[in-house]
Protein backbone atom coordinates (compact mmCIF):
# COMPACT_ATOMS: atom_id res chain seq x y z
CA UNK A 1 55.30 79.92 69.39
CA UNK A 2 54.02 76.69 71.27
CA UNK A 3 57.04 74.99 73.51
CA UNK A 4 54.48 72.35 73.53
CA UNK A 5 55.23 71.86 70.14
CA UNK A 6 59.14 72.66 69.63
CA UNK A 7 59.93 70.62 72.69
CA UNK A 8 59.07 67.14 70.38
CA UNK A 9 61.87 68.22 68.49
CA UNK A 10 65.18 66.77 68.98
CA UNK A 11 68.25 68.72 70.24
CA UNK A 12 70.29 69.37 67.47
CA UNK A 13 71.93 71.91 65.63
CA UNK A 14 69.86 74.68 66.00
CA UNK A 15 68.42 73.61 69.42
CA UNK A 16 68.99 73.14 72.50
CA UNK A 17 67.05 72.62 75.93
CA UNK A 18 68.22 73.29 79.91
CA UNK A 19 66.22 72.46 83.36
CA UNK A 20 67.92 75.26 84.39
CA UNK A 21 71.13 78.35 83.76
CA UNK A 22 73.80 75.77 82.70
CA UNK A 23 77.08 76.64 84.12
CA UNK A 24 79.08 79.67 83.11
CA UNK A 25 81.26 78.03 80.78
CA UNK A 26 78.71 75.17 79.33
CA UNK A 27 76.63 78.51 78.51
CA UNK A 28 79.67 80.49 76.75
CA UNK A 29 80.53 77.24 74.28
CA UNK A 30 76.59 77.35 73.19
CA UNK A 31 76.70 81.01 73.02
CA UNK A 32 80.03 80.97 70.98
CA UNK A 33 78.99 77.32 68.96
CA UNK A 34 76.02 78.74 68.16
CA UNK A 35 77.16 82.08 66.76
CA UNK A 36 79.78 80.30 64.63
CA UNK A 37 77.34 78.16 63.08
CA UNK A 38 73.70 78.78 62.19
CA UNK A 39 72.95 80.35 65.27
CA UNK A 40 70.23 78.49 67.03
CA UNK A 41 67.79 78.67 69.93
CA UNK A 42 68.30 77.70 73.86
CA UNK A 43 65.14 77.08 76.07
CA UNK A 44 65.55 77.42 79.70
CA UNK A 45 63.13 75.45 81.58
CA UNK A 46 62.58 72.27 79.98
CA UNK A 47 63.81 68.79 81.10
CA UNK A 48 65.35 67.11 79.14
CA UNK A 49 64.73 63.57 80.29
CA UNK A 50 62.11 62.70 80.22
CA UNK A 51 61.53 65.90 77.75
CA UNK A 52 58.59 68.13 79.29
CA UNK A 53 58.15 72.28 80.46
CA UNK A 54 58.74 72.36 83.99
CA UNK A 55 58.81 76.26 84.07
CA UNK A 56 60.69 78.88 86.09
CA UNK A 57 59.33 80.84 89.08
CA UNK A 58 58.58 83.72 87.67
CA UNK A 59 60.23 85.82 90.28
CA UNK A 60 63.67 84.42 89.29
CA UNK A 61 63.39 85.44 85.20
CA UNK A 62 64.91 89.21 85.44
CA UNK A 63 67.70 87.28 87.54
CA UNK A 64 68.51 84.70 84.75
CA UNK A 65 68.48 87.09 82.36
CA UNK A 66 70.58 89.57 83.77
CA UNK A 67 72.97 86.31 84.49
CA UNK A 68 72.69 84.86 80.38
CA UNK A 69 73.46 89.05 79.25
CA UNK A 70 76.58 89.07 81.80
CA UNK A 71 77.95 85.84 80.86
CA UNK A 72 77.44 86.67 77.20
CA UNK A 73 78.90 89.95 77.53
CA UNK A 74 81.82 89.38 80.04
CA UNK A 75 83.04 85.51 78.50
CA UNK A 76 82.14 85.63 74.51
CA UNK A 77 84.30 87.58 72.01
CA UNK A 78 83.54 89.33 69.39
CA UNK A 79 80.27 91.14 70.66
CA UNK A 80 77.42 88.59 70.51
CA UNK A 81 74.09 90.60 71.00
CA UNK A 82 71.39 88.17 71.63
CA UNK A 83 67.66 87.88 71.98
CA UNK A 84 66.19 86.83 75.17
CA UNK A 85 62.44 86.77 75.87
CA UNK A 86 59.88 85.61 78.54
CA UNK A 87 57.21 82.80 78.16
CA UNK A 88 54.49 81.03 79.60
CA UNK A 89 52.87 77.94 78.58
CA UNK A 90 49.84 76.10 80.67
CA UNK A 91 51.35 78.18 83.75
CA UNK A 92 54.63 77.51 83.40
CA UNK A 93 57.40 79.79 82.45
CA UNK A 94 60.36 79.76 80.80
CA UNK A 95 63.12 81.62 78.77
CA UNK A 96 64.21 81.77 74.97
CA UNK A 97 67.97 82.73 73.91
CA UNK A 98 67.91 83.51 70.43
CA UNK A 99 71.27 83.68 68.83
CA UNK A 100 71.99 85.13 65.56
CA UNK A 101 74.18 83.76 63.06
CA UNK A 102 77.17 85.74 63.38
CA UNK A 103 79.42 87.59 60.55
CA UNK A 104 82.86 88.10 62.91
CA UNK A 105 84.48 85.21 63.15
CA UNK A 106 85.52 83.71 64.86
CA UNK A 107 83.51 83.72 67.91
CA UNK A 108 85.45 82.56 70.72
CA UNK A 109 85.58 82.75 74.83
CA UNK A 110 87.73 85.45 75.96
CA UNK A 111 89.49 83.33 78.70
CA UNK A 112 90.84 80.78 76.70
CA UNK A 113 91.66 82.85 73.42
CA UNK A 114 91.33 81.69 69.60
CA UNK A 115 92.95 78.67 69.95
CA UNK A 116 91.44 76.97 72.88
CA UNK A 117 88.27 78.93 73.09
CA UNK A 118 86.22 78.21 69.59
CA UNK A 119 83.83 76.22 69.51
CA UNK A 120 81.30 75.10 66.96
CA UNK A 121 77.87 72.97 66.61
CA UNK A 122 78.50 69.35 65.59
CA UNK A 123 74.68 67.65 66.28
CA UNK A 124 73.74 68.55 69.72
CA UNK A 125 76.63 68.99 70.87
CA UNK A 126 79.59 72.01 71.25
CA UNK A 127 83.24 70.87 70.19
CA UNK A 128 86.19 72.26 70.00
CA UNK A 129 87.19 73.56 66.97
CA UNK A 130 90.60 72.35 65.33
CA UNK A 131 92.87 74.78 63.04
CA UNK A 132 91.66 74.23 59.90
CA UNK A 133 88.27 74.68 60.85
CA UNK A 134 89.35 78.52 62.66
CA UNK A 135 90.77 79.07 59.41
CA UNK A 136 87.03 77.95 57.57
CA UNK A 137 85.87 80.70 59.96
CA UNK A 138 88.65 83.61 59.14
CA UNK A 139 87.70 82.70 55.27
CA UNK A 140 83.86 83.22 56.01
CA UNK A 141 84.42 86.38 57.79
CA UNK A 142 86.53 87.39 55.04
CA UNK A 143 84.04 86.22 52.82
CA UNK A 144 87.00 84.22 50.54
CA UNK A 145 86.31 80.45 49.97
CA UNK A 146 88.97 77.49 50.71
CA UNK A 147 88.59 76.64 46.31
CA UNK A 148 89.38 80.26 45.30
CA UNK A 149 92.80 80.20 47.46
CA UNK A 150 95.75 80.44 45.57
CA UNK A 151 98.11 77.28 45.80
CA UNK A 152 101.28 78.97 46.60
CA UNK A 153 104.36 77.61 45.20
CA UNK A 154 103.27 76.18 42.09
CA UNK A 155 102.63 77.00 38.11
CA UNK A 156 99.09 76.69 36.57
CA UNK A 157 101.11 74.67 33.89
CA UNK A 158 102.05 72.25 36.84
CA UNK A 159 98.03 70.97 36.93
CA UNK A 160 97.06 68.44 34.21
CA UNK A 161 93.56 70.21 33.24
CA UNK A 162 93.25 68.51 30.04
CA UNK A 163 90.43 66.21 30.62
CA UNK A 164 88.47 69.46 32.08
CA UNK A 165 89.44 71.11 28.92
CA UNK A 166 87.50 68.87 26.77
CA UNK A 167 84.65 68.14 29.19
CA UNK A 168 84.30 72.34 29.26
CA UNK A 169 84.86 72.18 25.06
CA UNK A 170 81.90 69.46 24.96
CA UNK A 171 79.15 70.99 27.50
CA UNK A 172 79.74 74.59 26.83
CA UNK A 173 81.06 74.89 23.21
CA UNK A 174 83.54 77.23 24.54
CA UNK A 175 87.39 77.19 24.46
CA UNK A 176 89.14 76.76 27.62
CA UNK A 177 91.86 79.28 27.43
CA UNK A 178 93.67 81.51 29.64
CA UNK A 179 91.30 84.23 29.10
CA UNK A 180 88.63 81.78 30.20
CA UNK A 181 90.63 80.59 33.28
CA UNK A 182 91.18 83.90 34.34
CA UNK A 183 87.40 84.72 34.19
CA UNK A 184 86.14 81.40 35.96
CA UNK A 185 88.90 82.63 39.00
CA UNK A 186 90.71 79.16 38.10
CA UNK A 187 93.96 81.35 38.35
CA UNK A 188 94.47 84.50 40.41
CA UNK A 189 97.21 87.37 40.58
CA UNK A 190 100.13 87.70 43.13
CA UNK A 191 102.40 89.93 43.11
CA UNK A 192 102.71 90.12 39.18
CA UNK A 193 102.52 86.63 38.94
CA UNK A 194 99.45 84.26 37.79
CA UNK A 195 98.77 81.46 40.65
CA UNK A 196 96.68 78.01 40.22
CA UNK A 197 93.44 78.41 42.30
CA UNK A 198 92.88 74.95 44.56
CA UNK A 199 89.85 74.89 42.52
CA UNK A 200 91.59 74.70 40.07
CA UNK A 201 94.09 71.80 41.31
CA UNK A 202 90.56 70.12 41.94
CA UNK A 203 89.85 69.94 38.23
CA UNK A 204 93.16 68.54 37.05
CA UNK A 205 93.71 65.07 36.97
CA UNK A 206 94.75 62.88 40.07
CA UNK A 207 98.30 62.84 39.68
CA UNK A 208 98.62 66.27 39.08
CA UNK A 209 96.78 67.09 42.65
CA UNK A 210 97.14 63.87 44.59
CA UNK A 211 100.08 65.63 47.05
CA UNK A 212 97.89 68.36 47.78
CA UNK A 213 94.30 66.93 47.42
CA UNK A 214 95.13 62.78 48.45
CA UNK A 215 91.16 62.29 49.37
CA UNK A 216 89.95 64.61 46.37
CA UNK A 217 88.21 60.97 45.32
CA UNK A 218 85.07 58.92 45.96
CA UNK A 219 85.01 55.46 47.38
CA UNK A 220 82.35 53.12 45.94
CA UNK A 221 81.70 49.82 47.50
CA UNK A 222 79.00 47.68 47.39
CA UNK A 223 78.62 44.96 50.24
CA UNK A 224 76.19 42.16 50.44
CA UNK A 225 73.42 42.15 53.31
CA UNK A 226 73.11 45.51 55.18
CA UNK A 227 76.09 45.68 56.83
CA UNK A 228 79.74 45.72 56.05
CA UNK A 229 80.82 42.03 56.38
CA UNK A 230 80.95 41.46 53.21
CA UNK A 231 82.29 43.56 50.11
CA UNK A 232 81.16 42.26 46.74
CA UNK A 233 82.35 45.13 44.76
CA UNK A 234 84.43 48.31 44.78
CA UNK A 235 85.84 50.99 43.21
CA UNK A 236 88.14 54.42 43.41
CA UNK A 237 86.89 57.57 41.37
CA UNK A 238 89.66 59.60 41.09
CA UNK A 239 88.85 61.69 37.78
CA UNK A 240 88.99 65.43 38.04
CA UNK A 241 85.91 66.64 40.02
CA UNK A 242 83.66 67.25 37.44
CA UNK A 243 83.74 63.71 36.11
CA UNK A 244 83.19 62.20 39.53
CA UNK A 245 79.40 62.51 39.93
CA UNK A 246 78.50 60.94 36.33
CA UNK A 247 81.59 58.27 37.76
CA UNK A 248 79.72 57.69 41.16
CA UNK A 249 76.51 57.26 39.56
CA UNK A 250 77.76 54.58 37.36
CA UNK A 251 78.93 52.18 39.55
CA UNK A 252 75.50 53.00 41.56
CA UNK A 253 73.30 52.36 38.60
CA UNK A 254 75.41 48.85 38.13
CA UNK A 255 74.46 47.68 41.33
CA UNK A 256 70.52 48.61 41.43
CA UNK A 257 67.99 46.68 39.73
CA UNK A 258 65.35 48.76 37.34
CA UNK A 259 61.90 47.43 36.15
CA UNK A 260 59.61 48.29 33.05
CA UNK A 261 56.82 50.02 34.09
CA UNK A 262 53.32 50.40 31.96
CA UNK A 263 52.08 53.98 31.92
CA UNK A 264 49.29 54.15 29.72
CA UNK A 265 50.07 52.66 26.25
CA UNK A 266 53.87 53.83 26.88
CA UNK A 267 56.29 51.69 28.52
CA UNK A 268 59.01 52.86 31.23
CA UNK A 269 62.34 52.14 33.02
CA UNK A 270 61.83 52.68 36.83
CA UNK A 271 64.91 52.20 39.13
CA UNK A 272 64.48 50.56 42.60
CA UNK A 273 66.08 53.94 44.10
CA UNK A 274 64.99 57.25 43.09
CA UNK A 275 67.75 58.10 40.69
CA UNK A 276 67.46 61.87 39.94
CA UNK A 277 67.58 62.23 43.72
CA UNK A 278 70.76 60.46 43.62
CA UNK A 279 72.21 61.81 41.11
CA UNK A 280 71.23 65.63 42.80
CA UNK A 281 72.89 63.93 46.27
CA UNK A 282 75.91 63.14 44.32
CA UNK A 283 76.63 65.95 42.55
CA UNK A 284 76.21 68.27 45.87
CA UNK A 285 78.36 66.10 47.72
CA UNK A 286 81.22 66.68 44.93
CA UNK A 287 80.31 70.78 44.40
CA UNK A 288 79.34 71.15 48.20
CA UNK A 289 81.93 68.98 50.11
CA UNK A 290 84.85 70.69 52.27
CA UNK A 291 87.79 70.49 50.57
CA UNK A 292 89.86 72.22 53.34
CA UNK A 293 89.41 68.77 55.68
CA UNK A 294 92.15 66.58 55.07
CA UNK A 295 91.96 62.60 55.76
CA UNK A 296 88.41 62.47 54.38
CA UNK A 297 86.97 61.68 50.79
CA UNK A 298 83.66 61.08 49.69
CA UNK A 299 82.03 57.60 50.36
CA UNK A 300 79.11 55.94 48.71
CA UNK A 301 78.27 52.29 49.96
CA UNK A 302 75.77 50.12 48.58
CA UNK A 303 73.68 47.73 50.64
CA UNK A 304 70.61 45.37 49.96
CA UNK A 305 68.41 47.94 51.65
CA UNK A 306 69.90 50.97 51.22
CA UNK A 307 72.17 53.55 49.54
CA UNK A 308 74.13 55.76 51.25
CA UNK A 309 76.12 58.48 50.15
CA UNK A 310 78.83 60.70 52.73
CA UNK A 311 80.62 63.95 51.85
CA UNK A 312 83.21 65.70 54.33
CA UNK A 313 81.91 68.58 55.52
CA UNK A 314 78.94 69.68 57.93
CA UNK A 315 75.55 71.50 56.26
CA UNK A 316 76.21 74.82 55.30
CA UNK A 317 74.92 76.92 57.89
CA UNK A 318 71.13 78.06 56.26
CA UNK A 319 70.66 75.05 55.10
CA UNK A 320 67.88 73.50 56.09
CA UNK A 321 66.66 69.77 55.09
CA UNK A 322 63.63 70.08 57.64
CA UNK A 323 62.46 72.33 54.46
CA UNK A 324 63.60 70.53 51.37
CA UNK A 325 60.55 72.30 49.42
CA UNK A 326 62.19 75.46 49.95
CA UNK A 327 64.52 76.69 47.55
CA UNK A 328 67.91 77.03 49.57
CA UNK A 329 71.05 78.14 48.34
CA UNK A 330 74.14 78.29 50.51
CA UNK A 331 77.61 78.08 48.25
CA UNK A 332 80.86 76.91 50.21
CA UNK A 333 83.09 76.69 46.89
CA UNK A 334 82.53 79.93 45.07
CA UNK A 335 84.66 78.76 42.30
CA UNK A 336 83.55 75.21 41.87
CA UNK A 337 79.89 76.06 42.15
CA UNK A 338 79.51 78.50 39.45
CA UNK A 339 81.64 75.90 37.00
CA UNK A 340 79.52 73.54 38.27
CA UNK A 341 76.51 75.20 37.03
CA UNK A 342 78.11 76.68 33.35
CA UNK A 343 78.64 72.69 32.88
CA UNK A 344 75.00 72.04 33.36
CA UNK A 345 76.14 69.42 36.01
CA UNK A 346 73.57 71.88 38.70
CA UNK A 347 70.69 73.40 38.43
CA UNK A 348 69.48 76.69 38.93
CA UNK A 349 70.47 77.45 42.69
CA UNK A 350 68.82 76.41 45.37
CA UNK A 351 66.98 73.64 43.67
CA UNK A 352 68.90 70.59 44.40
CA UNK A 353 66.99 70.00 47.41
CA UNK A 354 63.60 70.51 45.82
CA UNK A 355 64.96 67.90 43.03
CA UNK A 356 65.46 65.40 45.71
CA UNK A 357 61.90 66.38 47.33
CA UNK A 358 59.72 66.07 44.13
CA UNK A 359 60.91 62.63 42.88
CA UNK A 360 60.58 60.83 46.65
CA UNK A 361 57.13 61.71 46.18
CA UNK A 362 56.90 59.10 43.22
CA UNK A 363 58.94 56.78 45.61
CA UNK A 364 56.67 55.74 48.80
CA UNK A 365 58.61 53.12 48.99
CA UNK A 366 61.83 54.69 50.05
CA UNK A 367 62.41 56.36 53.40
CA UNK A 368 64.99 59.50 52.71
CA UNK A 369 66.84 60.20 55.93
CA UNK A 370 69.87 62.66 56.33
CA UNK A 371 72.52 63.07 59.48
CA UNK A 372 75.62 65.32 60.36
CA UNK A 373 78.47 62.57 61.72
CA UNK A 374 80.93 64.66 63.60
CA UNK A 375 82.21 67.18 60.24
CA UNK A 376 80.50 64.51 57.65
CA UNK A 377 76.75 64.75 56.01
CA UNK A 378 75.43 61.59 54.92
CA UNK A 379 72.31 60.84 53.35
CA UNK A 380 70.21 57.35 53.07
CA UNK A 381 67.66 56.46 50.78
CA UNK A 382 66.45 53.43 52.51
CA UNK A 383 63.61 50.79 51.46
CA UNK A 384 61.15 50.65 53.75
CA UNK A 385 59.81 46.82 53.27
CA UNK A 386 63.31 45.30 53.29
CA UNK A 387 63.18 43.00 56.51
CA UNK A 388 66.54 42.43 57.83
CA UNK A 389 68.12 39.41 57.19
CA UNK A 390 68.46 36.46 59.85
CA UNK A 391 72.11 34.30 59.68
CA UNK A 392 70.33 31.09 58.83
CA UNK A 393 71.77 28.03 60.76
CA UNK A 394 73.99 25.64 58.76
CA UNK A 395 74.77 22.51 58.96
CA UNK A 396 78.41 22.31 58.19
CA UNK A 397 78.49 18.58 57.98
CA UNK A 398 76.12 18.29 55.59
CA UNK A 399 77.65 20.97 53.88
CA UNK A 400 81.24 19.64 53.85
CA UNK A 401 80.14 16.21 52.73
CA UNK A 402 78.16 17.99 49.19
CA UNK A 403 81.30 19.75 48.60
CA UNK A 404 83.75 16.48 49.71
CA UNK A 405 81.48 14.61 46.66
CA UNK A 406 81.86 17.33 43.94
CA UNK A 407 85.63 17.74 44.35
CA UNK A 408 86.13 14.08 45.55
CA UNK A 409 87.94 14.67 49.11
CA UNK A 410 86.70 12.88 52.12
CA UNK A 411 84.58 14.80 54.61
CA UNK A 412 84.31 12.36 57.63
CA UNK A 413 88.17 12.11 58.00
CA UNK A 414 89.19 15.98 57.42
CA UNK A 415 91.09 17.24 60.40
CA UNK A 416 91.98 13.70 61.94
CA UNK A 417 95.23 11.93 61.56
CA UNK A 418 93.71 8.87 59.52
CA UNK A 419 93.08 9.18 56.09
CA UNK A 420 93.71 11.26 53.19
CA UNK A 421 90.78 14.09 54.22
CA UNK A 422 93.16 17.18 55.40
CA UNK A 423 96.30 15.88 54.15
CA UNK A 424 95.28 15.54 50.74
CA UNK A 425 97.34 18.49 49.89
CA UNK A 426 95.57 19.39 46.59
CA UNK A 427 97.14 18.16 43.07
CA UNK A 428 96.22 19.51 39.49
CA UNK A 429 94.39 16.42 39.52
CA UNK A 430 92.43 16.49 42.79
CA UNK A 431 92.45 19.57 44.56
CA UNK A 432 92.63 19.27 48.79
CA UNK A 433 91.22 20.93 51.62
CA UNK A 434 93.80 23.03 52.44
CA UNK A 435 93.49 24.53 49.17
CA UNK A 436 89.33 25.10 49.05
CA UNK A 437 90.12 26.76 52.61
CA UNK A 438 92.43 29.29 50.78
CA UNK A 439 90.83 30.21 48.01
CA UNK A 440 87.23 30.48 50.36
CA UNK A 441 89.76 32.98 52.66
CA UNK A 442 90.23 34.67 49.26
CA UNK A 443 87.14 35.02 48.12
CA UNK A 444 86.34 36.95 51.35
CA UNK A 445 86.85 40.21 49.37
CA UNK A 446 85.07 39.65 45.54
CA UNK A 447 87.82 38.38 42.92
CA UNK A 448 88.00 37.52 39.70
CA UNK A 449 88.77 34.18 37.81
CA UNK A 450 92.56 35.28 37.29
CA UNK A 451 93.19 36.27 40.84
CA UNK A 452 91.61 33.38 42.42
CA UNK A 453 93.72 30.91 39.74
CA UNK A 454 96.69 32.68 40.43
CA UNK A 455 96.55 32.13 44.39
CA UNK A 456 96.55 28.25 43.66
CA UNK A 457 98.84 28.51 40.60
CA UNK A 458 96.59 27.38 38.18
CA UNK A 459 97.10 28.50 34.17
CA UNK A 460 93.98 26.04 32.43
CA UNK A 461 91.26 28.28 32.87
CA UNK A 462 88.23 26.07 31.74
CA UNK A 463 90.16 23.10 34.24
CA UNK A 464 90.15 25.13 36.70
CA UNK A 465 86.37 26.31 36.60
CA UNK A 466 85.32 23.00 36.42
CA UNK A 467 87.39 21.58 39.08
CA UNK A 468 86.48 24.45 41.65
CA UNK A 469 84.54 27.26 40.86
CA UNK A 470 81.41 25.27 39.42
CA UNK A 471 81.27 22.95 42.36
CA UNK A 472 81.45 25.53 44.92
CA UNK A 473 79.22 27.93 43.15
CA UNK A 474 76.75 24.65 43.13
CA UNK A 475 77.26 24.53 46.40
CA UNK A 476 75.76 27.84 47.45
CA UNK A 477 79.61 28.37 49.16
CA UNK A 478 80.58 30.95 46.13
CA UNK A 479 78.40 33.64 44.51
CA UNK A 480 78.98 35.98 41.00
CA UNK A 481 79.01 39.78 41.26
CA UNK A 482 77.25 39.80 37.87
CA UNK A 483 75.21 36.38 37.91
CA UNK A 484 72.81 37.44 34.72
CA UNK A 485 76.14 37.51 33.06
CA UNK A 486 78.20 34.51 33.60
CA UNK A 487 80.43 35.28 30.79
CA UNK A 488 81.50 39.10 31.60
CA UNK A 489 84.60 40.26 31.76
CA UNK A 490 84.24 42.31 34.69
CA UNK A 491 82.62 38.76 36.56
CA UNK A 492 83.60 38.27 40.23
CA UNK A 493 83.45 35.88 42.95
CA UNK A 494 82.66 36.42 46.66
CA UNK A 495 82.12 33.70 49.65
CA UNK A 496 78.20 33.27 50.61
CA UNK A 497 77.07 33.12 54.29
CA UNK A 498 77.38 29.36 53.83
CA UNK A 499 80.61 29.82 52.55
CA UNK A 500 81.83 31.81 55.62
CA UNK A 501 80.65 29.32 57.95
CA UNK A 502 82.56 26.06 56.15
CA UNK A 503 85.44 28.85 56.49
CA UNK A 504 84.94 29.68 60.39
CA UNK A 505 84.71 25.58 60.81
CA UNK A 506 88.19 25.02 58.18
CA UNK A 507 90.03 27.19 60.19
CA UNK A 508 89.23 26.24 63.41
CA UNK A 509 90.85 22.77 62.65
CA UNK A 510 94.20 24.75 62.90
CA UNK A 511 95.56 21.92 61.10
């Protein structure tokens, strides 16, 4: 083991680095964190800023470690046994805590009991854990996952599994029936009575589950530019859980361009984005996510540069994506993840990463990067030659004028007192500025034709293209979700960065 070499890592889950002993109780919460998590490493003697050894005198080690063993001992509960060892690098030494990841849950400082005293690993840093994530802990020590819990108080007939049924009918050729529900530990015994599983709530439709499971759903959006100014397009997946991923990667696949490619005397469809990779991301965000956390579903946004996909839960604990070549396996939902895999929808285990791995390989162009966001883990497959783009200056006059021609209002005049600019209050016959400010305020969000005619009250819909949307798509001050397919049903219209500043300028006028 060089420090020379571990001390270029960041801090992080697994890692942490002191000058010197921290304090008593900053000690304890790593001790404790780290035992509840992964376990992880502490290095005494390194600064941290700027990072470098700067050693202990090596008369003071047997203190410190007598010090870390009493603190460990006398503050931390259960029993936490760890490993501490001496070092020396280029003269300098220094001391290694190596904790274990524990099995008794949950770990927790005497003083201020369960409540108040665990603490868990979020990044590089130790926070307080809240109730349901104790409970998380009480399940792993009991070995029981959140998805095989019995929901208490209701009827497997109260759960809408149809759709499941006939998903489980078409990829298995097998017969969903009570026998089978039984044996996939969708239901479970209670005192003499058969009980839903959440899991099984989880594979019902959205009504059926939405008062226990609100945020069992994914939220697609796709927004224009790399940030989230602008939404062009979004959409709600609510279908029972093992619909969602094929769902998600949909409305990805809608929004990504693909290219033919000439391999030898065969042609080929290559996405911009690595797409099995995605798809492998998906799916373990649906089958790996942690149901227990309320308030949080599963996000995937769209950008020009990126996409970006966000499940609720941290990385189960020996998981590793510093060693995505590795097979790693790691199941939170012992009931969805075996379903999972009888519908094909996973792989043999511990292979998703490795999936994910092996196709960026054919994909230089795209950076993978992954991150743990507070009790989230998102992942980014990012292209690497998109430059980011610079608000180009407009000239609003200019602008204004274009537009004043193709709808026949008067630019110099709009906003004064003289003239029929502003107060030409928009007929069927010549529309006005108050009403092209409007529906550019509406088009903020993406809408279609029908919304955007029924904000001005408009029934003619080939009048009403030609009177607004074709001059202010001419104008560069409206753009189409689907522009290769003018016609489509599913056609919307957003404002363009032009289009935002002749907004900014309209509303300014207060007027």
């Amino acid at each position: 083991m060089k420090i020379s070499e571990i001390i270029q890592r960041p801090e992080g889950r697994r890692l942490e680095f002191k000058q010197e002993l921290p304090a008593v109780s900053d000690l304890a919460k790593t001790i404790v964190a780290f035992a509840n998590d992964a376990g992880g490493d502490l290095f005494i003697g390194v600064r941290n800023n700027p990072r470098e050894l700067v050693g202990i005198p090596e008369s003071e080690l047997f203190k410190i470690e007598e010090q870390i063993a009493s603190v460990i001992h006398d503050h931390c509960s259960p029993v936490i046994v760890p490993e501490i060892s001496f070092h020396s690098e280029n003269g300098f030494h220094f001391i290694r805590i190596q904790i274990h990841r524990g099995s008794d849950f949950p770990y927790h400082l005497k003083s201020k009991g369960l409540k108040e005293g665990t603490f868990i690993r979020i990044g590089s840093t130790n926070r307080l854990a809240d109730e349901s994530i104790i409970a998380e802990l009480q399940r792993r020590k009991r070995n029981v996952s959140f998805d095989s819990e019995p929901v208490y108080g209701k009827n497997p007939a109260d759960f809408d599994i149809e759709s499941f049924r006939q998903q489980f009918k078409s990829l298995t050729g097998e017969v969903l029936d009570d026998a089978a529900l039984n044996k996939l530990a969708l239901v479970k015994e209670h005192q003499g009575h058969l009980l839903p599983a959440n899991a099984m709530a989880l594979f019902s439709g959205y009504e059926s589950r939405k008062d226990l499971f609100p945020y069992s759903k994914i939220e697609c959006a796709r927004f224009k530019g790399t940030s989230t100014d602008t939404k062009i397009d979004d959409k709600t997946i609510t279908e029972q859980i093992g619909e969602q991923p094929a769902e998600a990667l949909k409305f990805i696949q809608r929004h990504v361009d693909q290219a033919s490619v000439i391999e030898g005397v065969y042609t080929k469809v290559r996405w911009e984005y690595p797409m099995d990779a995605i798809r492998e991301a998906l799916r373990n965000a649906v089958v790996h996510r942690d149901y227990s956390l309320t308030g949080k579903d599963i996000k995937v946004a769209i950008y020009d540069d990126m996409v970006e996909i966000t499940s609720p839960g941290t990385l189960p604990p020996s998981i590793d994506f510093q060693e995505m070549e590795a097979r790693q396996s790691d199941i939170r939902n012992k009931v969805i993840a075996p379903i999972f895999k009888r519908l094909g929808i996973i792989d043999q285990w511990g292979n998703g990463l490795k999936i994910i791995s092996n196709e960026l390989k054919a994909y230089p162009e795209i950076e993978f990067k992954w991150f743990e966001r507070g009790l989230q883990f998102q992942v980014q497959f990012i292209k690497k030659n998109v430059q980011p783009v610079v608000s180009e200056v407009i000239d609003r006059d200019a602008v204004g004028k274009e537009l004043g021609t193709k709808l026949g209002l008067s630019w110099d005049q709009v906003g004064t007192k003289l003239g029929p600019g502003w107060d030409q209050a928009g007929t069927k016959s010549a529309p006005g500025w108050r009403q092209v400010e409007r529906l550019l305020a509406f088009a903020e969000t993406a809408r279609s034709m029908k919304e955007l005619m029924e904000l001005l009250e408009w029934k003619n819909r080939t009048k009403f293209r030609a009177k607004y949307i074709n001059p202010l798509l001419e104008s560069d001050l409206l753009e189409m979700t689907i522009p290769d397919k003018t016609q489509s049903s599913k056609q919307q219209y957003y404002l363009t960065a032009k289009g935002k500043s002749l907004l900014e300028f309209l509303k300014s006028l207060n007027l």
